[in-house]
C-alpha atoms as a PDB file:
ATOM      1  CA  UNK A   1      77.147  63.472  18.502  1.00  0.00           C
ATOM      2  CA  UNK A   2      75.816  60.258  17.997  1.00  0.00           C
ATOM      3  CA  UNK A   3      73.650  59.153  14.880  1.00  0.00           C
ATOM      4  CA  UNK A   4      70.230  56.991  15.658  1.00  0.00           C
ATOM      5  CA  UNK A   5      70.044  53.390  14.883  1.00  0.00           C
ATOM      6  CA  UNK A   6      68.049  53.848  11.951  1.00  0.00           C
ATOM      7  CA  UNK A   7      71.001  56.198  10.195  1.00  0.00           C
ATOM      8  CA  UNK A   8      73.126  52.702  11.548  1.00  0.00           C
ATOM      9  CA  UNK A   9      70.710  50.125   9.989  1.00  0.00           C
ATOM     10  CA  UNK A  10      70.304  52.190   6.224  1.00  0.00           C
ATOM     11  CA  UNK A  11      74.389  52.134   6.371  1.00  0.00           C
ATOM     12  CA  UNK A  12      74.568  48.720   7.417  1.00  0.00           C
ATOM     13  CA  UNK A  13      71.779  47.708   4.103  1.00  0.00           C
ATOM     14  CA  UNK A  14      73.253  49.847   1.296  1.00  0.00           C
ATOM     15  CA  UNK A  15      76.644  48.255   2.609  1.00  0.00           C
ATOM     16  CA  UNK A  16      75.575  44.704   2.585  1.00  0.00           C
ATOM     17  CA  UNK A  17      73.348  45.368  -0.745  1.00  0.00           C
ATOM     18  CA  UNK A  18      77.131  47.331  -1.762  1.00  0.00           C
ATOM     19  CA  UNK A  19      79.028  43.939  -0.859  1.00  0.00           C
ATOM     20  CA  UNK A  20      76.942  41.339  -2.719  1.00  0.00           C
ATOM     21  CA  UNK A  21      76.526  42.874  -6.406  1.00  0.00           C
ATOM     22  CA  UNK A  22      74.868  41.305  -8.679  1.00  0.00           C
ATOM     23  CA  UNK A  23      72.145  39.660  -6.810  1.00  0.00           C
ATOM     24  CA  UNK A  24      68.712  40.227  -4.614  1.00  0.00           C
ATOM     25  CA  UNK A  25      69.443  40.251  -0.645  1.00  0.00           C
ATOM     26  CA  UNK A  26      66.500  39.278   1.383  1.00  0.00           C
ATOM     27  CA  UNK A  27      64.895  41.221   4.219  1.00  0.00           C
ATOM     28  CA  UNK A  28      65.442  37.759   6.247  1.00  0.00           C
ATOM     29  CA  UNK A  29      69.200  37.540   5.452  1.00  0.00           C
ATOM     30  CA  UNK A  30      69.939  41.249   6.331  1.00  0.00           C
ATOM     31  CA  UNK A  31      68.037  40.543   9.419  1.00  0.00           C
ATOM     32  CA  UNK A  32      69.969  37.423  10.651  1.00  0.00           C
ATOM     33  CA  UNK A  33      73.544  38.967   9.120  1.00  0.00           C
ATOM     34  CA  UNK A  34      72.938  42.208  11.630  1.00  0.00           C
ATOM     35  CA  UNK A  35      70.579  40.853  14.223  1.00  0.00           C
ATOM     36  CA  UNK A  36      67.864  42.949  13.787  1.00  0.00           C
ATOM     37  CA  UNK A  37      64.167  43.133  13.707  1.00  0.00           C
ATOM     38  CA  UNK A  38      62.755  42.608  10.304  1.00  0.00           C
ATOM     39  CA  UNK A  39      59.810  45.470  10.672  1.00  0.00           C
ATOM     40  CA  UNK A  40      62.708  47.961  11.324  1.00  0.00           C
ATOM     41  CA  UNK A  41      64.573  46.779   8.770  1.00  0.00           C
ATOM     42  CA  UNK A  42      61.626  46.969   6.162  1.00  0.00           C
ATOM     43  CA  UNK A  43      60.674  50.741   7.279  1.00  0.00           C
ATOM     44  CA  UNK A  44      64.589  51.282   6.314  1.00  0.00           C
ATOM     45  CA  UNK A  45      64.523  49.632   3.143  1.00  0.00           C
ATOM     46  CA  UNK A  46      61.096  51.404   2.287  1.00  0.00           C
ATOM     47  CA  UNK A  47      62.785  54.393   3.229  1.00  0.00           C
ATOM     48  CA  UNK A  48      65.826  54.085   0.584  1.00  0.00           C
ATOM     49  CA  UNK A  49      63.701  52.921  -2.131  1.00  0.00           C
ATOM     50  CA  UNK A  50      61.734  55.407  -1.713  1.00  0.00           C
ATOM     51  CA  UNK A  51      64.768  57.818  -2.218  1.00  0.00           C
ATOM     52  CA  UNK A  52      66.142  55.674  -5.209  1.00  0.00           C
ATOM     53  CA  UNK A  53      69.024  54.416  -3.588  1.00  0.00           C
ATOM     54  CA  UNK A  54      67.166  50.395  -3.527  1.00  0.00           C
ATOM     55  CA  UNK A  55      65.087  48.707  -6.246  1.00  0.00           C
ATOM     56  CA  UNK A  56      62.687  46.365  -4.005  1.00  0.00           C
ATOM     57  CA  UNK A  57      61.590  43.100  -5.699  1.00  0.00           C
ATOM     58  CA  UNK A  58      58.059  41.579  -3.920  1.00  0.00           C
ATOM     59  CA  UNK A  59      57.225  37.870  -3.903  1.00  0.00           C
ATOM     60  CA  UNK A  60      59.084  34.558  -3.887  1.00  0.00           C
ATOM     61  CA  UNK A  61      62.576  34.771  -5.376  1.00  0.00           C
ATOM     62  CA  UNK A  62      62.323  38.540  -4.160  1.00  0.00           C
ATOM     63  CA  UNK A  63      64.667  41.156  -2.207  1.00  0.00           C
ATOM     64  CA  UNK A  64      66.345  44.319  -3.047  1.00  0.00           C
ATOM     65  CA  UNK A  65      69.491  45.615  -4.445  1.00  0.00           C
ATOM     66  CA  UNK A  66      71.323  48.753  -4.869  1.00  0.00           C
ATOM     67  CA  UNK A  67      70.197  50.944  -7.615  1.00  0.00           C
ATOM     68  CA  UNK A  68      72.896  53.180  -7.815  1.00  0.00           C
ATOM     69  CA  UNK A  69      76.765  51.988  -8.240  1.00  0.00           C
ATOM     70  CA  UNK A  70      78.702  51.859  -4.951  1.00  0.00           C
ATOM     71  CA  UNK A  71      80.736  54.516  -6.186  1.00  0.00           C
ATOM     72  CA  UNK A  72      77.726  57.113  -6.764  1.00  0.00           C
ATOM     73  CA  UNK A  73      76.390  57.283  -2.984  1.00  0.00           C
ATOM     74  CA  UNK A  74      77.978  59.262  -0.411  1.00  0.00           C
ATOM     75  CA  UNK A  75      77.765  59.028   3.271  1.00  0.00           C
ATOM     76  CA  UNK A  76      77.020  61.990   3.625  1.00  0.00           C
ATOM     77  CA  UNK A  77      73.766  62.522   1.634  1.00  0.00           C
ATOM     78  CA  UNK A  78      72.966  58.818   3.355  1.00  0.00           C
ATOM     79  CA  UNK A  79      73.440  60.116   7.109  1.00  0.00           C
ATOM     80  CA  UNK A  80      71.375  64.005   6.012  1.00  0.00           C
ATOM     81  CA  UNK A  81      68.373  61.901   4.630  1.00  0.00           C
ATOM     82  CA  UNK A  82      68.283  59.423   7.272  1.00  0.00           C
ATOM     83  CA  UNK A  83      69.081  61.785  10.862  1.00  0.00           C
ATOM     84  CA  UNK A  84      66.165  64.071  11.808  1.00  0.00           C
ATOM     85  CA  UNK A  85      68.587  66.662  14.046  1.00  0.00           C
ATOM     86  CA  UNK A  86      71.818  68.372  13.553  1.00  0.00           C
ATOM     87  CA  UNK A  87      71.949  70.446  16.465  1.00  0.00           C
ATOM     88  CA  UNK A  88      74.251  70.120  18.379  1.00  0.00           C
ATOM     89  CA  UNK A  89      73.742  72.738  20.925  1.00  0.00           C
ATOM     90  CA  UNK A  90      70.204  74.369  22.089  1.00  0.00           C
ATOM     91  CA  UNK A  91      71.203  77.564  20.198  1.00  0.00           C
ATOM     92  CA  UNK A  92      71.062  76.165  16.688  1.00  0.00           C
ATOM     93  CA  UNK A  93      66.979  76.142  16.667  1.00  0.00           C
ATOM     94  CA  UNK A  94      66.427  80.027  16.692  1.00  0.00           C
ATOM     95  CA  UNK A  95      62.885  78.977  17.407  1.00  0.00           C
ATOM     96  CA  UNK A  96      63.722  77.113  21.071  1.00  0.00           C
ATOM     97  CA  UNK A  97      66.642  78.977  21.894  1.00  0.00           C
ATOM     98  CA  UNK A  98      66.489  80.292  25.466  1.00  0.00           C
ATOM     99  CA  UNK A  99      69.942  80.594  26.243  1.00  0.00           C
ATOM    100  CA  UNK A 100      71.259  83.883  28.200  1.00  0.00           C
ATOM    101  CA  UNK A 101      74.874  83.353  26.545  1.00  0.00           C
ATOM    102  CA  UNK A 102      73.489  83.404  23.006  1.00  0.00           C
ATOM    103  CA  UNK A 103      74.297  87.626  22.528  1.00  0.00           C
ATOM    104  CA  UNK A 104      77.962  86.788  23.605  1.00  0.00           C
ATOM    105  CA  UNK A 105      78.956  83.359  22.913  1.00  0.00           C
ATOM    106  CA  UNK A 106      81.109  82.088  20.324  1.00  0.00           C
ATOM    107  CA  UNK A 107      80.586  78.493  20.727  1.00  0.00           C
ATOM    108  CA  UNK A 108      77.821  78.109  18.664  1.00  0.00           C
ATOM    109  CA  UNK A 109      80.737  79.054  15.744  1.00  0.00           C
ATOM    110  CA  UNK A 110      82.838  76.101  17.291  1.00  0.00           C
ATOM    111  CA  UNK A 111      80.381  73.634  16.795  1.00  0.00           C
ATOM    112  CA  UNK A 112      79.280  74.808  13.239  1.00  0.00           C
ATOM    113  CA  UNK A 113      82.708  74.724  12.083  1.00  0.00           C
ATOM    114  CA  UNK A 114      82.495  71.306  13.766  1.00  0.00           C
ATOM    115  CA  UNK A 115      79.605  69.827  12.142  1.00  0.00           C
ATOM    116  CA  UNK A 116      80.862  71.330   8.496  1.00  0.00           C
ATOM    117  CA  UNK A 117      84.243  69.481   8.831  1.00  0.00           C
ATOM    118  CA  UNK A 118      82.343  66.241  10.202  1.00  0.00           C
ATOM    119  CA  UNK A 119      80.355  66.205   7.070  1.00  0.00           C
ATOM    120  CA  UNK A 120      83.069  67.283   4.536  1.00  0.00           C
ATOM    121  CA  UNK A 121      84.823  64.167   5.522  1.00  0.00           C
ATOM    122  CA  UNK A 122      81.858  62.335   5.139  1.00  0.00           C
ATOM    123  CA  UNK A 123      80.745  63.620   2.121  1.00  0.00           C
ATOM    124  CA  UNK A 124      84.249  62.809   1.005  1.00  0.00           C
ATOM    125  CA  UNK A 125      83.430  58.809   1.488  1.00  0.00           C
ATOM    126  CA  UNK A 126      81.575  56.869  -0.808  1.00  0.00           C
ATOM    127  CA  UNK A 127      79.600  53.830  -0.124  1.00  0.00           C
ATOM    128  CA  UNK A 128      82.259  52.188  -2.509  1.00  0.00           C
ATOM    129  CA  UNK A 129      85.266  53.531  -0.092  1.00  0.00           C
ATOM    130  CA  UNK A 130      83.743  51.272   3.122  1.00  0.00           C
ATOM    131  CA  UNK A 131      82.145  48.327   1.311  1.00  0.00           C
ATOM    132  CA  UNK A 132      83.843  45.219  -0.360  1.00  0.00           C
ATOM    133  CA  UNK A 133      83.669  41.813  -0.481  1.00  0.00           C
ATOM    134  CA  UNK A 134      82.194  39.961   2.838  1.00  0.00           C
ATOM    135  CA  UNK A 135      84.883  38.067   4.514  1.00  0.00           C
ATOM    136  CA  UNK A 136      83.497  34.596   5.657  1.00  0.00           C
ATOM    137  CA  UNK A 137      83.154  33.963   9.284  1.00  0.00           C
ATOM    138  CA  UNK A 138      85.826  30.975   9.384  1.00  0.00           C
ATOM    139  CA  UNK A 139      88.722  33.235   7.779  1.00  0.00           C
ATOM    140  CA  UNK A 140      90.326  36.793  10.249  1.00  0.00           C
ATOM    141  CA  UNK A 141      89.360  40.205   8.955  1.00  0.00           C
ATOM    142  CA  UNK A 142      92.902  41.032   9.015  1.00  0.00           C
ATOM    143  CA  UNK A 143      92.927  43.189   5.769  1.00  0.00           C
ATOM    144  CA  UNK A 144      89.287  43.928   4.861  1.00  0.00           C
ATOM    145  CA  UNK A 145      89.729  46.162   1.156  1.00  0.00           C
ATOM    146  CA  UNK A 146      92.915  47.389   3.566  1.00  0.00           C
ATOM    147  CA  UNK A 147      90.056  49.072   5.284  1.00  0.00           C
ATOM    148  CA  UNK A 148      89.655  47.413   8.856  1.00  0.00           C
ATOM    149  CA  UNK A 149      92.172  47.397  11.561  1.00  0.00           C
ATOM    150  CA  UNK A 150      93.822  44.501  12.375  1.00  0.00           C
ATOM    151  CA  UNK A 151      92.078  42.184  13.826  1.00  0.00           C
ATOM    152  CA  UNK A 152      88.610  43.378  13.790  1.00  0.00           C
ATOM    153  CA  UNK A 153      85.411  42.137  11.914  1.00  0.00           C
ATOM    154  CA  UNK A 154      84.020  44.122   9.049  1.00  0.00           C
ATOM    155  CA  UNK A 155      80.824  45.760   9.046  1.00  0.00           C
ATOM    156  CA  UNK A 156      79.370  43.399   7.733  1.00  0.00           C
ATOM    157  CA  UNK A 157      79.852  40.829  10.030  1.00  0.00           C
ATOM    158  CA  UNK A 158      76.452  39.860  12.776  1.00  0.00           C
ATOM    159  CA  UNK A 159      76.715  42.101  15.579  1.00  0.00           C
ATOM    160  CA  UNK A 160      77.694  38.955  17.681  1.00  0.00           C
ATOM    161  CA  UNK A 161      80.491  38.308  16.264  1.00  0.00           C
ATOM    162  CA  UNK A 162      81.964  41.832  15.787  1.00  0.00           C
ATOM    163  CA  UNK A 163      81.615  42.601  19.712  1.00  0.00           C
ATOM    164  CA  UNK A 164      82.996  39.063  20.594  1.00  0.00           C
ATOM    165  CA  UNK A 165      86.526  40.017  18.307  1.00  0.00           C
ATOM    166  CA  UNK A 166      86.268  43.635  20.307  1.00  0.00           C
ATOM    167  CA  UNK A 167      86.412  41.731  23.782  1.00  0.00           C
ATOM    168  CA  UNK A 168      89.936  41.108  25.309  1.00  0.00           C
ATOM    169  CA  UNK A 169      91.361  37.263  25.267  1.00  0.00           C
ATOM    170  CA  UNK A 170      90.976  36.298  28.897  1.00  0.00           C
END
């Protein structure tokens, strides 16, 4: 399973917005931090504001910021609201379903059980548990909030610079 690159881009902005309390975060800033498109970002911001999770400031001097504490917003509610399909196998929409196995087969189960535990765990994490402080780009991500692996960039880091510390040394 693999979750769209808008469910990717409203983690990456409640993260950032998680990581820099206290203040507004600009559309522009979240765009050049991540390297990504400004419209998409704004649908995504629209999006969690419109589900309380951002309070959106208009104007000079504007941005947003996390309504909500950290603490209060789980992954798992983020990933339902922002994904448009759960299922996994052609089976799970009753309405498309054409498969001859469907009388007899038990995988459907398998990959219920599946997607239950995958969202237990991440109903279990908090936007608090994978945010924290944004480590600058001069100084190693060697113990991000004891959260990221040696050696790797956090999160919150521009794409650029995450999948140049993921390439070997030559």
């Amino acid at each position: 399973m693999r979750l769209s690159d808008y469910t990717d881009y409203c983690l990456r902005v409640l993260m950032y917005c998680a990581a820099h309390p206290g203040r507004l975060v600009t559309i522009a800033e979240l765009a050049a931090q991540h390297e990504v498109s400004k419209n998409h970002l704004m649908k995504v911001v629209n999006d969690l504001a419109r589900q309380g999770l951002l309070e959106t400031t208009r104007g000079r001097g504007g941005g947003v910021r996390l309504l909500p504490q950290p603490a209060d917003i789980r992954v798992g509610e983020v990933v339902r609201r922002s994904e448009t399909d759960f299922r996994l196998v052609e089976c799970f929409d009753l309405s498309r379903n054409a498969c001859v196995l469907t009388p007899v087969c038990r995988l459907k189960s398998v990959f219920g059980a599946a997607l239950a535990a995958y969202f237990e765990v991440l109903d279990g994490v908090t936007l608090a548990d994978i945010s924290g402080p944004v480590v600058p780009a001069d100084q190693p991500a060697v113990a991000f909030a004891g959260r990221v692996a040696a050696g790797r960039q956090p999160v919150s880091a521009p794409v650029s610079r995450r999948r140049a510390a993921l390439k070997p040394e030559a």
